[in-house]
Structure formats: C-alpha cells, structure tokens
C-alpha atoms as a PDB file:
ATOM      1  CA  UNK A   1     -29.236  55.894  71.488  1.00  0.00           C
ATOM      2  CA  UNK A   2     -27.270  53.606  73.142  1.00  0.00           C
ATOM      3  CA  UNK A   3     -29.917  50.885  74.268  1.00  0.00           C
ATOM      4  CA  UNK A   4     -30.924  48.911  71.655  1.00  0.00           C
ATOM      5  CA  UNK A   5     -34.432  47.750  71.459  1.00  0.00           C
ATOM      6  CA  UNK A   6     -35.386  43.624  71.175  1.00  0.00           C
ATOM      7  CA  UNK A   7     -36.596  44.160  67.425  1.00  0.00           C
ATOM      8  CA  UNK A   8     -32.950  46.279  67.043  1.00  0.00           C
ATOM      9  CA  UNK A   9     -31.467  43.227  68.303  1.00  0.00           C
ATOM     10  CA  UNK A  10     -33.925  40.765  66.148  1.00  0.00           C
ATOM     11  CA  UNK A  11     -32.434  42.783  62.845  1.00  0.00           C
ATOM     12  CA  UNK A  12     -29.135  42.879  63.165  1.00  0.00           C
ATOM     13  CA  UNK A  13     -29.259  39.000  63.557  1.00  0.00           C
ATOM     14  CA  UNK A  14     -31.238  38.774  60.892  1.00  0.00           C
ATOM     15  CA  UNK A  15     -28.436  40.485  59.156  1.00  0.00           C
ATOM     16  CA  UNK A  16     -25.817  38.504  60.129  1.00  0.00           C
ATOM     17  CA  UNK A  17     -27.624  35.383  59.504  1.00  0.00           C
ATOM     18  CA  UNK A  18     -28.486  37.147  55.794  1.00  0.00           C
ATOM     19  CA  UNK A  19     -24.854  37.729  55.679  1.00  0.00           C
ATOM     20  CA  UNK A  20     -23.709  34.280  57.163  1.00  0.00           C
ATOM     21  CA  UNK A  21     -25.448  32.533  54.585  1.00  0.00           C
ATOM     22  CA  UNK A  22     -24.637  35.200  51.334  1.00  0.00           C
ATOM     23  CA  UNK A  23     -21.160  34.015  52.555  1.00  0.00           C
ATOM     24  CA  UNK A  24     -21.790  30.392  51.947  1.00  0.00           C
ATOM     25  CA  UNK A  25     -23.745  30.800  49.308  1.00  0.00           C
ATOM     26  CA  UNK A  26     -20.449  33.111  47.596  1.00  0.00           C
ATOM     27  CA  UNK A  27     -18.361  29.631  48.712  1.00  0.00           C
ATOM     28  CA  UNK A  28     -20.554  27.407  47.302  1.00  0.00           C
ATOM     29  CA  UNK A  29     -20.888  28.976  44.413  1.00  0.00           C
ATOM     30  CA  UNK A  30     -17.442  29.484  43.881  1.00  0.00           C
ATOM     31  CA  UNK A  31     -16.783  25.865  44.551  1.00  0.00           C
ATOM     32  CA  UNK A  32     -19.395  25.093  41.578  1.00  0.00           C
ATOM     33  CA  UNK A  33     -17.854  27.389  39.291  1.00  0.00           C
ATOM     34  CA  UNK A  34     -14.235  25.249  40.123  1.00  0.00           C
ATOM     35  CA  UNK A  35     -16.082  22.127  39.629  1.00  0.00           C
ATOM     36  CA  UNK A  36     -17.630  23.246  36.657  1.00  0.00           C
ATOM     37  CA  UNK A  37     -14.146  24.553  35.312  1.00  0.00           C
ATOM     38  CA  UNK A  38     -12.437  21.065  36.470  1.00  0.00           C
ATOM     39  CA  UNK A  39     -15.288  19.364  34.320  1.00  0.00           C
ATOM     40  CA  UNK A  40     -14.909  21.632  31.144  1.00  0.00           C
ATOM     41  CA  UNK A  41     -11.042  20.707  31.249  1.00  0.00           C
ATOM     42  CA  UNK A  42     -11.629  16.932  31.078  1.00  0.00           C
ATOM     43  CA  UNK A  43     -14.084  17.817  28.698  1.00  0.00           C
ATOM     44  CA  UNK A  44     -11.614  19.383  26.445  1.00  0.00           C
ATOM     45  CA  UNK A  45      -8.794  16.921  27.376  1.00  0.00           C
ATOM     46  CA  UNK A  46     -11.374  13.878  26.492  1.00  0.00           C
ATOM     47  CA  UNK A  47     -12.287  15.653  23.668  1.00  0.00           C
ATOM     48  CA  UNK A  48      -8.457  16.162  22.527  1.00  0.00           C
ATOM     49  CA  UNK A  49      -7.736  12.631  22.943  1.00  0.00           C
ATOM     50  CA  UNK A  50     -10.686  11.940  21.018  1.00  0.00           C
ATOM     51  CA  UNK A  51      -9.435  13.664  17.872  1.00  0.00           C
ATOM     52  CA  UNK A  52      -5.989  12.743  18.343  1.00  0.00           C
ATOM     53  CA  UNK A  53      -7.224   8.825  18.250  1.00  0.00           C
ATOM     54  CA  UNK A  54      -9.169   9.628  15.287  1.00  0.00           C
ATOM     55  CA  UNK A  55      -6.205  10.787  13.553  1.00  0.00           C
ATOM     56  CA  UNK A  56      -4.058   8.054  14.895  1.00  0.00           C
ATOM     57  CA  UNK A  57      -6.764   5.447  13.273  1.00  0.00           C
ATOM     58  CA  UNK A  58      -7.028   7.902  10.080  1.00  0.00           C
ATOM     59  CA  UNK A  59      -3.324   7.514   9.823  1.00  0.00           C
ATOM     60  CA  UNK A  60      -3.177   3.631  10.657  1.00  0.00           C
ATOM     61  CA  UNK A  61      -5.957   2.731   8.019  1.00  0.00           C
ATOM     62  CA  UNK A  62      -4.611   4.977   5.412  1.00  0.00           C
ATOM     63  CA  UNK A  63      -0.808   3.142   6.396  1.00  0.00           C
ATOM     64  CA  UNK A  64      -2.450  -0.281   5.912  1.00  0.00           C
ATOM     65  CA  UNK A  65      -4.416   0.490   2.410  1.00  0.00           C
ATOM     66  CA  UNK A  66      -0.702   1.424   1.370  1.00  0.00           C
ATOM     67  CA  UNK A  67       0.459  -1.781   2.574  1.00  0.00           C
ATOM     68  CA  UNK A  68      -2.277  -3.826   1.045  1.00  0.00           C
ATOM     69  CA  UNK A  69      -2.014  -1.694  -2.655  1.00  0.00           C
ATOM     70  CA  UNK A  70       2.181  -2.401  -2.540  1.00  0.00           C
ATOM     71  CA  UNK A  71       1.058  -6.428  -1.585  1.00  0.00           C
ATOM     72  CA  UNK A  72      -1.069  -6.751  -3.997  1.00  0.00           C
ATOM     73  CA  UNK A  73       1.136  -5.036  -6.777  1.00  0.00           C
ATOM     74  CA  UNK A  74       4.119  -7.045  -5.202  1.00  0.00           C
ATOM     75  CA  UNK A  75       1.360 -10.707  -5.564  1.00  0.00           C
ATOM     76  CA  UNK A  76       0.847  -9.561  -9.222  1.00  0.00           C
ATOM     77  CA  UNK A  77       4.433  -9.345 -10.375  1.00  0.00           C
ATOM     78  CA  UNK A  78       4.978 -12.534  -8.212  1.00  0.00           C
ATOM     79  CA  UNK A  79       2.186 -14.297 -10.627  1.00  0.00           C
ATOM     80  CA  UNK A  80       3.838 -12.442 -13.751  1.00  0.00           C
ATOM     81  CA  UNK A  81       7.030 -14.014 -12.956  1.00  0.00           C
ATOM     82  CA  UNK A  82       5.089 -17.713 -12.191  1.00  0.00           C
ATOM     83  CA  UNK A  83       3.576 -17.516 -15.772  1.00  0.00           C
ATOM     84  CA  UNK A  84       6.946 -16.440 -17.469  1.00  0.00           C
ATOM     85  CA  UNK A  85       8.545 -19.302 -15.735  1.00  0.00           C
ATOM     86  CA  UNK A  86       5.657 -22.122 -16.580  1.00  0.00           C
ATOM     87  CA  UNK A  87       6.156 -20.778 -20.104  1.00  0.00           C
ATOM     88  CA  UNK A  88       9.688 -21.413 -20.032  1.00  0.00           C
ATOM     89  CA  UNK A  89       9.180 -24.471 -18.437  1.00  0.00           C
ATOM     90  CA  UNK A  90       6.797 -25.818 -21.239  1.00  0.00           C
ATOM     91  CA  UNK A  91       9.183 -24.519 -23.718  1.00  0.00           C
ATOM     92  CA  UNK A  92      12.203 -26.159 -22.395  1.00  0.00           C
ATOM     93  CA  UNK A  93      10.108 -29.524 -21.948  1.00  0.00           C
ATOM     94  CA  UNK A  94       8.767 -29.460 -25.555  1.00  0.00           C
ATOM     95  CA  UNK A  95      12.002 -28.679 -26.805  1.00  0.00           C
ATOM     96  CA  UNK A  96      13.405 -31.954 -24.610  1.00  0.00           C
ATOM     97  CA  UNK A  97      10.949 -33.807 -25.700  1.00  0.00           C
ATOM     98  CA  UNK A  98      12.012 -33.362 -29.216  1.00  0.00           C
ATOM     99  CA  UNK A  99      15.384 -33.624 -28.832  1.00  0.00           C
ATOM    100  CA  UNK A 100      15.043 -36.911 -27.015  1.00  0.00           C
ATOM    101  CA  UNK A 101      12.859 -38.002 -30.155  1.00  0.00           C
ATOM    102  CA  UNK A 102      15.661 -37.226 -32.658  1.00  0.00           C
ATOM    103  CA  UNK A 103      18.403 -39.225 -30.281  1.00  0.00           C
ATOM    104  CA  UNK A 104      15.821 -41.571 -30.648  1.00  0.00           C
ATOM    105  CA  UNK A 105      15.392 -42.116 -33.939  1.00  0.00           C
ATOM    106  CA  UNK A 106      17.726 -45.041 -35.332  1.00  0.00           C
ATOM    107  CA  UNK A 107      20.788 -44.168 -36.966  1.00  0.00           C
ATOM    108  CA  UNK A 108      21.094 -44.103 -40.536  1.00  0.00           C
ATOM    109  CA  UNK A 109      22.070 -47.604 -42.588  1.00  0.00           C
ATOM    110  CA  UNK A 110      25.065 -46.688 -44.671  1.00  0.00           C
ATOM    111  CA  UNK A 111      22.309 -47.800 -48.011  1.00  0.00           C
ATOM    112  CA  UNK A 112      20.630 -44.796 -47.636  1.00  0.00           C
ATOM    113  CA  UNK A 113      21.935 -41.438 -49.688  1.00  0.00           C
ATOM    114  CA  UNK A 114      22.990 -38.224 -47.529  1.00  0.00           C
ATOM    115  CA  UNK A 115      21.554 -35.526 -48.462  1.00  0.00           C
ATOM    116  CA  UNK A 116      23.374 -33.599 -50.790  1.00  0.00           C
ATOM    117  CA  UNK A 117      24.865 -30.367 -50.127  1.00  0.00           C
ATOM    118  CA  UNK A 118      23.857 -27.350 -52.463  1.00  0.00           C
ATOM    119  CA  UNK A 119      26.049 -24.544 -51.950  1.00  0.00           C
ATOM    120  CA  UNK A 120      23.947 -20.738 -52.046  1.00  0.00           C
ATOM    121  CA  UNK A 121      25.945 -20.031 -55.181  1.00  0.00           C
ATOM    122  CA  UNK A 122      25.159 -22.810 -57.112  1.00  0.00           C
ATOM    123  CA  UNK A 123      21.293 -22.815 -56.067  1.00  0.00           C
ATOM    124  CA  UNK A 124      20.974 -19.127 -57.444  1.00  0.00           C
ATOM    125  CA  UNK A 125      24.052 -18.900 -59.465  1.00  0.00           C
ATOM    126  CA  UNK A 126      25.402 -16.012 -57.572  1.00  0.00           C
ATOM    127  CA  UNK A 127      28.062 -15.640 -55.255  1.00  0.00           C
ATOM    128  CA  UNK A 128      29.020 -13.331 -52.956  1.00  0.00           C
ATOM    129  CA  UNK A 129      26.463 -10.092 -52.361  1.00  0.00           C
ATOM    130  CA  UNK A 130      24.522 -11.188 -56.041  1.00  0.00           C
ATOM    131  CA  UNK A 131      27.390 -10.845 -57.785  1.00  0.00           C
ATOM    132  CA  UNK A 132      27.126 -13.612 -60.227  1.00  0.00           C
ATOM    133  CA  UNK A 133      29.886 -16.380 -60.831  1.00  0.00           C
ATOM    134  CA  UNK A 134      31.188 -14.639 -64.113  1.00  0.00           C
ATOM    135  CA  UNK A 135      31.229 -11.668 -61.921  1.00  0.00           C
ATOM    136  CA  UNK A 136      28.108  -9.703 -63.453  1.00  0.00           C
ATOM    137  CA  UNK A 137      25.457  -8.896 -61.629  1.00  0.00           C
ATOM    138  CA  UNK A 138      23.262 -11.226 -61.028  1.00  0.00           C
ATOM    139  CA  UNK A 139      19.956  -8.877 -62.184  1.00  0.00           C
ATOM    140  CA  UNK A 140      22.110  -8.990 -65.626  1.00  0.00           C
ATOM    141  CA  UNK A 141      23.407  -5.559 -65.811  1.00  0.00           C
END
C-alpha cells in the first residue's frame, strides 16, 4: 500500500484543508470569546462607575439639603434676632420720646404747691411690717 491513489490524495487535502480551517475557526473563536470578555469588563467597570456616581450625587444632594435646612434655621434666628432688636428699638424710641417731653415741659413757677409727701406710715397708720404706730398690730390684735 504504498502508492496512493488521486482520490487518496484528494482526501487527505480535504482533511487538511478541514483541519486548516477548524484551526482558524478555534482562533477566531477564541479571539471572540477575548473580545467578548474585554467588552463584559468595561461593561462592569462602566457599570461600577455608574453606581459609584450615583452615590457620589446621592451623597452631594443629601450634603446640600443639610446645608439648606442649617441656612434656613440659621435665616430664622437671624429674623428672630431682627424683630427682638426693632422691638427694642421702638421701646427705646418711645421711651426717648417721653423723656424728651418731660425735659420739655416748663419748669414749675415757685406759685404753684409741691406735692406733698405722705409717708407709708401715715397713709395706713402702720409702720414697719403692719405693726401699727402704738406698736399693735395693725389688724387690731
């Protein structure tokens, strides 16, 4: 069996060709399967950054409600403190206004009688603590 015959010959290329292109198909195939696992990984990645971003902006917005609640509690005080001061101010102006009113009243002419000065004791006829000026009690007992 040494000769080979033509259609021999015709098989065994077929075979190699068969095997020729199994091979690139195994390459090819492989190569896909690398791409595919390159593409998965930026996949994930994107998909990691993704989340991470969301959390980041999760974060920031929950940050800045903080910083908007502590503003607006800081604004209210800050109006608290306006109103107290107004207050004061209208108090201190009223007061100044009638204080300037008394300076500016005219001073007394000597005709007119002072007021007289009624001592507690002689308006209730007790002294000291009720004690009366004969030193009974003032409730008579």
């Amino acid at each position: 069996m040494g000769t080979r015959t033509p259609q021999m010959l015709e098989y065994e290329r077929q075979a190699e060709e068969r095997a020729k292109e199994q091979e690139r198909m195994d390459e090819e195939r492989a190569k896909m399967q690398e791409e595919m696992a390159v593409i998965e990984r930026e996949a994930e990645r994107i998909a990691q950054e993704e989340y991470e971003m969301e959390q980041y902006y999760r974060a920031e917005a929950l940050r800045h409600t903080e910083e908007v609640r502590a503003h607006q509690e800081e604004v209210r005080k800050h109006q608290e403190r306006l109103k107290a001061h107004e207050r004061r101010m209208r108090d201190h102006e009223a007061s100044s206004e009638a204080f300037a009113k008394v300076i500016a009243m005219p001073a007394r002419t000597g005709k007119e009688q002072p007021l007289p000065f009624i001592s507690p004791a002689k308006r209730t006829g007790t002294g000291l603590n009720g004690v009366s000026m004969n030193g009974t009690a003032a409730n008579g007992s």
